[in-house]
N, C-alpha and C. Protein backbone atom coordinates (compact mmCIF):
# COMPACT_ATOMS: atom_id res chain seq x y z
N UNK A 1 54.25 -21.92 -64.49
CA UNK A 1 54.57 -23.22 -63.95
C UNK A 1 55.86 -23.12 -63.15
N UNK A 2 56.28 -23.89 -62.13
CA UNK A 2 57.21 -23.70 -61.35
C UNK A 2 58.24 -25.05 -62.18
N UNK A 3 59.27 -24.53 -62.38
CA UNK A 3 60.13 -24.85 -63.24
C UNK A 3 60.20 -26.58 -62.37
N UNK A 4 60.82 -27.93 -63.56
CA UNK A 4 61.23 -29.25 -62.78
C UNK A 4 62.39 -29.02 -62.08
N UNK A 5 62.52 -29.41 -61.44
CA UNK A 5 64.18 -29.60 -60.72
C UNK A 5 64.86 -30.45 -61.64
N UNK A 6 66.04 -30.13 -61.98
CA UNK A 6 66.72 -30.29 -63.13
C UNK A 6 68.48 -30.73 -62.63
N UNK A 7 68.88 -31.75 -62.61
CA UNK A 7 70.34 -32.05 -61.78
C UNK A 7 70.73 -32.58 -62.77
N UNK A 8 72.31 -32.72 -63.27
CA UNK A 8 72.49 -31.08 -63.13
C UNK A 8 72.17 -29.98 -63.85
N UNK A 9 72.15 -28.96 -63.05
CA UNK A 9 70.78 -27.38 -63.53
C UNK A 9 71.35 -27.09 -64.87
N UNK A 10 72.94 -27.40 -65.63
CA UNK A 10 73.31 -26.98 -67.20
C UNK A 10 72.68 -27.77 -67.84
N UNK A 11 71.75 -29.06 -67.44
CA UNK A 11 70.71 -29.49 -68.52
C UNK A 11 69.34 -28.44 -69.14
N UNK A 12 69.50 -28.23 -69.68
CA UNK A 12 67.93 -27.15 -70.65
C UNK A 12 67.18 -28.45 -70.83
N UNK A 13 65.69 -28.02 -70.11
CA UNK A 13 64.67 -29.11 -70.65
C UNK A 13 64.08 -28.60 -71.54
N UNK A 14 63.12 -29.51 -72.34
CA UNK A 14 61.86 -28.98 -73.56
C UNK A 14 60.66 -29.93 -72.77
N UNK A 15 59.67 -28.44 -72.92
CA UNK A 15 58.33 -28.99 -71.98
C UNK A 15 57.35 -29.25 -73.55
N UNK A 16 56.04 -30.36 -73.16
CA UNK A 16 55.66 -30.61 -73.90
C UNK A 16 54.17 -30.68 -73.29
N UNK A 17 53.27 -30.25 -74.04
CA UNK A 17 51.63 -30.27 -73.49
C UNK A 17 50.49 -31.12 -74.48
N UNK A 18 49.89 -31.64 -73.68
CA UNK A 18 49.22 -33.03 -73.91
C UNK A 18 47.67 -32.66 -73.20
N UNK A 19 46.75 -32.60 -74.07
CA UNK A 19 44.89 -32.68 -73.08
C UNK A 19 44.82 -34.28 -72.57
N UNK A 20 44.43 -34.58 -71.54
CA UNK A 20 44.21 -35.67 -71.40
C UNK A 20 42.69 -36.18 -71.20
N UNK A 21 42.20 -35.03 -70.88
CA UNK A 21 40.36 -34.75 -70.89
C UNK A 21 39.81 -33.65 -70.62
N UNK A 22 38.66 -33.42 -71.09
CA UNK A 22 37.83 -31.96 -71.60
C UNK A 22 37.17 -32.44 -72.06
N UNK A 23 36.00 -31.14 -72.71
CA UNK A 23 35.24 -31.31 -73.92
C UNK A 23 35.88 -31.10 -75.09
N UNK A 24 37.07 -30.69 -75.34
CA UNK A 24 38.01 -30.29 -75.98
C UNK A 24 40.02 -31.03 -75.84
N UNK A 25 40.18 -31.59 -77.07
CA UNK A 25 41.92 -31.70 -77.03
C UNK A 25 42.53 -30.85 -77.56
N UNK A 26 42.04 -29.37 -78.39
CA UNK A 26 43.17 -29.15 -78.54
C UNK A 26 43.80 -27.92 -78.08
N UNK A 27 43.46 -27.79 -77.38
CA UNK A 27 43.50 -26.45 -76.64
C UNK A 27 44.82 -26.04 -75.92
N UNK A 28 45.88 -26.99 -76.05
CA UNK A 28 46.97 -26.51 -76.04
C UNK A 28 47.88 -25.34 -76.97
N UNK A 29 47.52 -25.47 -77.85
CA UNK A 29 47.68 -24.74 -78.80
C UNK A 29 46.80 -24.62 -79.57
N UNK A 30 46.43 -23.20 -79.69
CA UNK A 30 45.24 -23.29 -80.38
C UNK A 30 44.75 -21.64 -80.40
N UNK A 31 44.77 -20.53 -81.71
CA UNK A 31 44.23 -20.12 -82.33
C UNK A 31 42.66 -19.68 -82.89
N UNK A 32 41.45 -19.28 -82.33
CA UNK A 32 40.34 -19.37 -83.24
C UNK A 32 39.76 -18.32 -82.86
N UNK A 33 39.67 -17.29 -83.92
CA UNK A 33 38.75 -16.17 -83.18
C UNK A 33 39.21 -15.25 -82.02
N UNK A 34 38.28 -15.40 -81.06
CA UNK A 34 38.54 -14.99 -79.65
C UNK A 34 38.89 -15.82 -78.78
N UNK A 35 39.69 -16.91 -79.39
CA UNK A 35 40.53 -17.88 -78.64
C UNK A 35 41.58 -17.88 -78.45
N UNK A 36 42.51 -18.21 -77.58
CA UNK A 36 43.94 -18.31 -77.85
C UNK A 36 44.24 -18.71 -76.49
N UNK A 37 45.03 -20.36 -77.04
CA UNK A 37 45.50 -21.36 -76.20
C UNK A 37 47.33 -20.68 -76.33
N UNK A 38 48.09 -20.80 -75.43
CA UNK A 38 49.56 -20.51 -76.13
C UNK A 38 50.38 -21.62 -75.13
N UNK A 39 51.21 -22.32 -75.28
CA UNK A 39 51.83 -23.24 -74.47
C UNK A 39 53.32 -22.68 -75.08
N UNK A 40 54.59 -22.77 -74.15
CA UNK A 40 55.48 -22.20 -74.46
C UNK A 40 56.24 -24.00 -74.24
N UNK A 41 57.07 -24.17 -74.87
CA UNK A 41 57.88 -25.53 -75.14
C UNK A 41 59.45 -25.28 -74.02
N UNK A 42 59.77 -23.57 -73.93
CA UNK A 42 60.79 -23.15 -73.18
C UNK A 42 60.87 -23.23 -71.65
N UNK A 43 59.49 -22.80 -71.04
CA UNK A 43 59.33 -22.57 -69.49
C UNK A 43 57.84 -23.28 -69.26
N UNK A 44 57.46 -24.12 -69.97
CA UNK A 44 56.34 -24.87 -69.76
C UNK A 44 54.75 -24.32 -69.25
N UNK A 45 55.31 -22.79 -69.60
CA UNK A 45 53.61 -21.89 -69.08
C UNK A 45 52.80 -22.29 -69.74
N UNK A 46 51.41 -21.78 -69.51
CA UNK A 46 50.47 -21.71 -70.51
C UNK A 46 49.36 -20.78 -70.43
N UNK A 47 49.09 -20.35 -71.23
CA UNK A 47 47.72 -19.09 -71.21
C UNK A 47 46.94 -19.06 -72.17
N UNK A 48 45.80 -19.06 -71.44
CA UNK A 48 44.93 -18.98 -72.40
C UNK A 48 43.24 -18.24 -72.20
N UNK A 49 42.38 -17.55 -73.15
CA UNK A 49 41.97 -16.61 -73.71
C UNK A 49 40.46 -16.67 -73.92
N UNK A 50 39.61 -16.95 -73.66
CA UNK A 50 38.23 -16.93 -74.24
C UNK A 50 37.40 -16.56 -74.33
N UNK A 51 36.44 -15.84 -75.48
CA UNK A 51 34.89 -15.56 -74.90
C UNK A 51 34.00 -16.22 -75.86
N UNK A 52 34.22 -17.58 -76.49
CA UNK A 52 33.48 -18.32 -77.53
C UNK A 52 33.10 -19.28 -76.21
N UNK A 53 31.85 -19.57 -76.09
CA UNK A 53 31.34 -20.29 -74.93
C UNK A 53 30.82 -21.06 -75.73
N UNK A 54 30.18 -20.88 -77.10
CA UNK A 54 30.08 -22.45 -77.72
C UNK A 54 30.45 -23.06 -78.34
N UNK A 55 32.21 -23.02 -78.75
CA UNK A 55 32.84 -23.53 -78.97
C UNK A 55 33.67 -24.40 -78.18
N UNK A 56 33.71 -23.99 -76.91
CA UNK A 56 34.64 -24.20 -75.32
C UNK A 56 33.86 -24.06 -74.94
N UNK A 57 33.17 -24.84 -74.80
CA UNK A 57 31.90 -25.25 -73.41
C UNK A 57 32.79 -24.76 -72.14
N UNK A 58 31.62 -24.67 -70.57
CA UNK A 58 32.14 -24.36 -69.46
C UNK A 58 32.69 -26.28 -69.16
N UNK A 59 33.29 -26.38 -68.24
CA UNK A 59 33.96 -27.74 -67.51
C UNK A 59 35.09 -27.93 -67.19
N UNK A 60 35.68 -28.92 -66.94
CA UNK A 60 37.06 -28.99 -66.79
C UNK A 60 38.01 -29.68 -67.70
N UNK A 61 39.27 -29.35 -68.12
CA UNK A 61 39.87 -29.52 -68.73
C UNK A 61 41.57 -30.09 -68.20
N UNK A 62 41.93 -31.54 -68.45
CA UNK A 62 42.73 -31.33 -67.85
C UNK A 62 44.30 -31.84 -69.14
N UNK A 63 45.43 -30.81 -68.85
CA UNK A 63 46.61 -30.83 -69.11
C UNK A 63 47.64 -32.03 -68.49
N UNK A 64 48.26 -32.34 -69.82
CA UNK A 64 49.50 -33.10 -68.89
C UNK A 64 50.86 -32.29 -69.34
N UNK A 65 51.70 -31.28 -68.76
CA UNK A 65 52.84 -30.98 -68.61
C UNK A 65 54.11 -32.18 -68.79
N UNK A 66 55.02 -32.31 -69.92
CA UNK A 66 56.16 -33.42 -69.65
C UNK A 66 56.93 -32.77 -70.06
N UNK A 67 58.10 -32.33 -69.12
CA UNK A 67 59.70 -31.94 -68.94
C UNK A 67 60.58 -33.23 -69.66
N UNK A 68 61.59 -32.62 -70.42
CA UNK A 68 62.02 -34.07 -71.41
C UNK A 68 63.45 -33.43 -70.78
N UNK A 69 64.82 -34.21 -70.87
CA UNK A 69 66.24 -33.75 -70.79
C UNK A 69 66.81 -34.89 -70.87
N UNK A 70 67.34 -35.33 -72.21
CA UNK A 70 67.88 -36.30 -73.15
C UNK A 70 67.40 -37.54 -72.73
N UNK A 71 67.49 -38.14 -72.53
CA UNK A 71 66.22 -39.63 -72.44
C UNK A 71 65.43 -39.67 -71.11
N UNK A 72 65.77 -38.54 -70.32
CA UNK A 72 64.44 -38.71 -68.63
C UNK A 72 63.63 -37.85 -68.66
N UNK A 73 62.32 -38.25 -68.58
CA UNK A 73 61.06 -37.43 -68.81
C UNK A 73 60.36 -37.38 -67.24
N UNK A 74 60.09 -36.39 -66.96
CA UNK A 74 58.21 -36.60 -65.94
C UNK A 74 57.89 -35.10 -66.34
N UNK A 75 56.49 -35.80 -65.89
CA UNK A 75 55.14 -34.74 -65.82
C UNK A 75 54.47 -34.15 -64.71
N UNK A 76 53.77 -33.28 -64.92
CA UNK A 76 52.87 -32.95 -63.94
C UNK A 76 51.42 -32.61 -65.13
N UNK A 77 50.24 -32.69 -64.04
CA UNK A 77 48.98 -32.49 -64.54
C UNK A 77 48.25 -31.34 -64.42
N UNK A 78 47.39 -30.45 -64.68
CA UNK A 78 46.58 -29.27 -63.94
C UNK A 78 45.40 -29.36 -64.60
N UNK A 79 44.24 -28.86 -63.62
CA UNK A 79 42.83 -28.71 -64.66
C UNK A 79 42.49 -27.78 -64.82
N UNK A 80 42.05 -26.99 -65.59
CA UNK A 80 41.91 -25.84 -66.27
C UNK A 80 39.84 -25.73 -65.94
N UNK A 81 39.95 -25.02 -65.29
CA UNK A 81 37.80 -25.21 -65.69
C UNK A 81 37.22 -23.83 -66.20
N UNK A 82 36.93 -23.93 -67.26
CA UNK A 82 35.81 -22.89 -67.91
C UNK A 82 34.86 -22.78 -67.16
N UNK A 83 34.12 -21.65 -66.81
CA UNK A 83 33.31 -21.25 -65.94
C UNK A 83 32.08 -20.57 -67.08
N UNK A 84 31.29 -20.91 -67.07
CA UNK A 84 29.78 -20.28 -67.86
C UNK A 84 29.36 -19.04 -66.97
N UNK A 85 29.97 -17.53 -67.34
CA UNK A 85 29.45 -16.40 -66.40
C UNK A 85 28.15 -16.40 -67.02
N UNK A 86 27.14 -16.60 -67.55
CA UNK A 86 25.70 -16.39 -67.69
C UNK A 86 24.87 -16.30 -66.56
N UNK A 87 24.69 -17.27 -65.92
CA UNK A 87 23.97 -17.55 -64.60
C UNK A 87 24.20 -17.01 -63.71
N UNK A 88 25.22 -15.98 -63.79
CA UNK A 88 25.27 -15.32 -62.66
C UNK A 88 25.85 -14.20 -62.83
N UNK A 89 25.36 -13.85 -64.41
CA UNK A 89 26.32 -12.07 -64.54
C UNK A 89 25.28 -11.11 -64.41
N UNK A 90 25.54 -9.79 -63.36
CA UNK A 90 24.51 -8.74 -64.10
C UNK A 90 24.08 -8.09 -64.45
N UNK A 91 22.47 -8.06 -64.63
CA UNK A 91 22.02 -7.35 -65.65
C UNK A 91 21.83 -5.98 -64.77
N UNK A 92 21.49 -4.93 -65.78
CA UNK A 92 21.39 -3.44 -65.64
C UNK A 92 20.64 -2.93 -66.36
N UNK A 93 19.50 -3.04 -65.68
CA UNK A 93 18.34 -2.67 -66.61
C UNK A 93 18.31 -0.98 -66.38
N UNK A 94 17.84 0.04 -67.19
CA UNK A 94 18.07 1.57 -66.99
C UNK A 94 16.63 1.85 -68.04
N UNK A 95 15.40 2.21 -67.07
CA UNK A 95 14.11 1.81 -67.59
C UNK A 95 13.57 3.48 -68.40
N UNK A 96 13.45 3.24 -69.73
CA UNK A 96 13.12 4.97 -70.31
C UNK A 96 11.58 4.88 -70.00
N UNK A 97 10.69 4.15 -69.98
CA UNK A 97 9.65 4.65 -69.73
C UNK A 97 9.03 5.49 -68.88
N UNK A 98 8.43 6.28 -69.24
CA UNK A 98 8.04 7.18 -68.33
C UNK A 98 6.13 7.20 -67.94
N UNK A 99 5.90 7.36 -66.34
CA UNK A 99 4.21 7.06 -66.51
C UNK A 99 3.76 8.29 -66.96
N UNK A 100 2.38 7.83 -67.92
CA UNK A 100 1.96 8.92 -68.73
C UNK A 100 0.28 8.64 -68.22
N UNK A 101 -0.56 9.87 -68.53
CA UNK A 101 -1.85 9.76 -68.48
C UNK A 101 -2.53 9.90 -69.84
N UNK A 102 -3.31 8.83 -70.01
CA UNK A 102 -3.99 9.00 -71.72
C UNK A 102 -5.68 9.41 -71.06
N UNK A 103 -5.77 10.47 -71.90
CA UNK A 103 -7.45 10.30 -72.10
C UNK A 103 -8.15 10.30 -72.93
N UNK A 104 -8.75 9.63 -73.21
CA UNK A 104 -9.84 8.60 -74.55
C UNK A 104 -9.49 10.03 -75.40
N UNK A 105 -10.00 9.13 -76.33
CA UNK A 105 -10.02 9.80 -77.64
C UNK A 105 -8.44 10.68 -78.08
N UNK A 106 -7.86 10.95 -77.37
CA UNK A 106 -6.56 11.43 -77.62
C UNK A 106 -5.96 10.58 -78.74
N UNK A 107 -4.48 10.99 -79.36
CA UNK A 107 -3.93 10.39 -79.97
C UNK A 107 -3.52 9.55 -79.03
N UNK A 108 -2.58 8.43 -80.22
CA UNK A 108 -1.61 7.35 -79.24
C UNK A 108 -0.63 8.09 -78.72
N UNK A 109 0.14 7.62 -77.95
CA UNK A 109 0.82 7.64 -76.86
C UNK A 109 2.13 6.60 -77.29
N UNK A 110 3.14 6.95 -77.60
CA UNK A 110 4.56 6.14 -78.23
C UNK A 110 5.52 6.34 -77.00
N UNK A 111 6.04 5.20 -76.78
CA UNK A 111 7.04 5.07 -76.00
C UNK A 111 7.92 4.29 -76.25
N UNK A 112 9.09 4.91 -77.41
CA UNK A 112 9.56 3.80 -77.90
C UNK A 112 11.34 3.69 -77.09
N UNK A 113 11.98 2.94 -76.97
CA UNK A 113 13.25 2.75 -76.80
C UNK A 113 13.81 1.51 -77.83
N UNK A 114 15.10 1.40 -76.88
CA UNK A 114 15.99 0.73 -77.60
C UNK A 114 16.85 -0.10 -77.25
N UNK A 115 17.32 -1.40 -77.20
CA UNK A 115 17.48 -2.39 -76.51
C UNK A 115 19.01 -2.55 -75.60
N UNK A 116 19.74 -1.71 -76.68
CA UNK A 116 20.93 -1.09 -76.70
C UNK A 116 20.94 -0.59 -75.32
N UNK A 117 20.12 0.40 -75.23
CA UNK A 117 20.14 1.58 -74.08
C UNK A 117 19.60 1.46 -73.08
N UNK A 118 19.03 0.54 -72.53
CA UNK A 118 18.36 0.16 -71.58
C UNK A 118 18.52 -1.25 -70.78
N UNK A 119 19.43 -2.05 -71.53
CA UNK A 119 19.62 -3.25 -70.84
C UNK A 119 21.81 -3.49 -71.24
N UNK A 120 22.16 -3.67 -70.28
CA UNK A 120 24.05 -4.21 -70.18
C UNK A 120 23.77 -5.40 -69.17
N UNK A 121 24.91 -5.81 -69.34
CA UNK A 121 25.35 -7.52 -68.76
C UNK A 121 26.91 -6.81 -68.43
N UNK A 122 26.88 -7.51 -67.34
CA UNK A 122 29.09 -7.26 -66.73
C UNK A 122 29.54 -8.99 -67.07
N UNK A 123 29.65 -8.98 -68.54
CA UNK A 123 30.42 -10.07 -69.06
C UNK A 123 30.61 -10.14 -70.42
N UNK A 124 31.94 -10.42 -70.79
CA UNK A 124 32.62 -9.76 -72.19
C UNK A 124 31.71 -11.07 -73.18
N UNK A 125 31.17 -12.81 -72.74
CA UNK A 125 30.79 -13.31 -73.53
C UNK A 125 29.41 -12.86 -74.19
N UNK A 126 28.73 -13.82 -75.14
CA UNK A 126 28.03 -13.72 -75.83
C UNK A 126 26.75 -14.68 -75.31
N UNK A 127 25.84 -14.32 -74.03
CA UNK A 127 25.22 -15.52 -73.39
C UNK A 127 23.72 -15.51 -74.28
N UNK A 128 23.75 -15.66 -75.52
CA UNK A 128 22.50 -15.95 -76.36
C UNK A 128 21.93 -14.32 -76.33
N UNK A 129 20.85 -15.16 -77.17
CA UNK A 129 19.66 -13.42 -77.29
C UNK A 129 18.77 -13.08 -75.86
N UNK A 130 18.85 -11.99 -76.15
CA UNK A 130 17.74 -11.28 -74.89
C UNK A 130 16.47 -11.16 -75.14
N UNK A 131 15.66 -11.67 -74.31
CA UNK A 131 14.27 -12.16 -74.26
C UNK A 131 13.37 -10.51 -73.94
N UNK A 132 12.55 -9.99 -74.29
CA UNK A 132 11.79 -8.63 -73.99
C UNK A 132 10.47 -9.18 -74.36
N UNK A 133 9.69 -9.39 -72.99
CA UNK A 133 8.15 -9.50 -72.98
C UNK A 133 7.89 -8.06 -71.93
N UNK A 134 6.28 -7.67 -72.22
CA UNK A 134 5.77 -6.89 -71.50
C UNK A 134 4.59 -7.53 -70.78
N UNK A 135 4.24 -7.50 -69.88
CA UNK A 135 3.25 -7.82 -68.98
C UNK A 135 2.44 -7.07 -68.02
N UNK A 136 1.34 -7.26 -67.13
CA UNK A 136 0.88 -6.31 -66.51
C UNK A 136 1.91 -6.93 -65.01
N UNK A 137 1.22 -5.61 -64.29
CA UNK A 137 2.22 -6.34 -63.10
C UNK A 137 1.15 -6.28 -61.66
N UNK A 138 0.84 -7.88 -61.93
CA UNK A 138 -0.46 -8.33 -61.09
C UNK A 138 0.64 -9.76 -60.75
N UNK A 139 -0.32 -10.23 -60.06
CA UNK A 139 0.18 -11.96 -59.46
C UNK A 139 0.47 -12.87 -60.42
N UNK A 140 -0.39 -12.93 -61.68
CA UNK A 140 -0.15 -13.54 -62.56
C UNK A 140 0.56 -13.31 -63.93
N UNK A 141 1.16 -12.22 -63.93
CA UNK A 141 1.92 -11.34 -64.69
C UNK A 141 1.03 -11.87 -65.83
N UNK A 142 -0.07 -11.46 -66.07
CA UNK A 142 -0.99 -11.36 -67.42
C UNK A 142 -0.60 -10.78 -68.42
N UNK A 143 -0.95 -11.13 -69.65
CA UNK A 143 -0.61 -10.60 -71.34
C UNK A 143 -1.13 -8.99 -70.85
N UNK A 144 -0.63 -8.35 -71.49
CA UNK A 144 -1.32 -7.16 -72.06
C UNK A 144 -2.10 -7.19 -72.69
N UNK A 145 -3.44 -6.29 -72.64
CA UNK A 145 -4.48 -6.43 -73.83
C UNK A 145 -4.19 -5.22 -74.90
N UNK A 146 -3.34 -6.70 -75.90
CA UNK A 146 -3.16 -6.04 -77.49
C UNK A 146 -4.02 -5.44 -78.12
N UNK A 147 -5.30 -5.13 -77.68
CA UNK A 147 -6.04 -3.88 -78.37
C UNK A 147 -6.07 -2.84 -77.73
N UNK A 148 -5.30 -2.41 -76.68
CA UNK A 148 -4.74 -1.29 -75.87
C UNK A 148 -3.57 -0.73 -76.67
N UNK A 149 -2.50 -1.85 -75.86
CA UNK A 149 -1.04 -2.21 -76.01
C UNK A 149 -0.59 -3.01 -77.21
N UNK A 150 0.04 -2.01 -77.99
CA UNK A 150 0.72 -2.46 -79.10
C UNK A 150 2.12 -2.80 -79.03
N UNK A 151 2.66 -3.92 -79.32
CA UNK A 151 4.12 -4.10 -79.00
C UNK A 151 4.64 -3.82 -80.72
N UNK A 152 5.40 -2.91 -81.07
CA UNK A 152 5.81 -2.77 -82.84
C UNK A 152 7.37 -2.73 -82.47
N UNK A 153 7.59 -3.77 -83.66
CA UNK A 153 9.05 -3.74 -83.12
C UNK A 153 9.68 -3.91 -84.89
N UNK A 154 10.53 -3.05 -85.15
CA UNK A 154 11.38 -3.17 -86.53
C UNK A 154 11.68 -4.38 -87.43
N UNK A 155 11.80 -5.29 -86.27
CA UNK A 155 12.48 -6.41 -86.86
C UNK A 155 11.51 -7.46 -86.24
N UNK A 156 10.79 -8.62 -86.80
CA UNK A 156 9.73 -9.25 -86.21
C UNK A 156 10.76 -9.70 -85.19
N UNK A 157 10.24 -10.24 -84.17
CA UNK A 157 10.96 -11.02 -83.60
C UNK A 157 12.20 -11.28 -82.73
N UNK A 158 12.15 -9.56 -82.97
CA UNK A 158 13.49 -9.42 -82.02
C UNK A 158 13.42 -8.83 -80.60
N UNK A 159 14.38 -9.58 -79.85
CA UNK A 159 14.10 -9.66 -78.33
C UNK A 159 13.28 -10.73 -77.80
């Protein structure tokens, strides 16, 4: 923050921080997790820290700054906006499958990976679970026929 003008300058002010709207008040100070609001009372900065997106929704947030020096006060305001990187972070898909030729009667044919190793996001939050369907790849991206194609996965339901 760019310091108040202060006459005369041997007055020391104490800054004080106030939400005045958000989805959130208390975020001036404030502690949680992978949060951290810090407002300094000395030089009126403030910084702050996040990758809990559903705790701190994306929007705007706005601060009121008030410079105090023995009974004369003013303020200034700023808005702070959380930004939701989901919608637009990306992905890096790194595909292990490899094309194979089956002929009847052979054994099956396993191609297994791992969800870990094949799919990253360029963003430190947590934007929900990752969705993994297989499909053919026609116009109508059709089911696979599950008496071919077996999808087995460790954990029901995951992906």
């Amino acid at each position: 923050m760019n310091p108040f003008t202060i006459n005369p300058s041997i007055c020391t002010p104490r800054y004080t921080c106030e939400m005045t709207a958000g989805a959130r008040r208390d975020l001036c100070a404030i502690a949680n997790g992978s949060t951290h609001g810090v407002f300094s009372e000395i030089t009126g900065n403030y910084e702050f820290y996040s990758t809990d997106m559903a705790n701190f929704p994306a929007g705007d947030y706005t601060f009121k700054i008030t410079g105090t020096v023995g009974t004369k006060s003013a303020y200034i305001t700023f808005v702070m906006t959380l930004v939701d990187p989901c919608p637009t972070t990306q992905l890096t898909i790194n595909n292990p499958f490899v094309d194979q030729t089956y002929t009847l009667r052979d054994a099956e044919i396993n191609q297994s990976w791992n969800i870990a190793n094949i799919l990253s996001r360029a963003t430190a939050v947590d934007c929900g679970p990752i969705t993994v369907n297989f499909f053919n790849e026609d116009a109508l991206k059709s089911a696979l026929d599950t008496s071919i194609f077996g999808d087995i996965r460790v954990t029901t339901g995951a992906f």
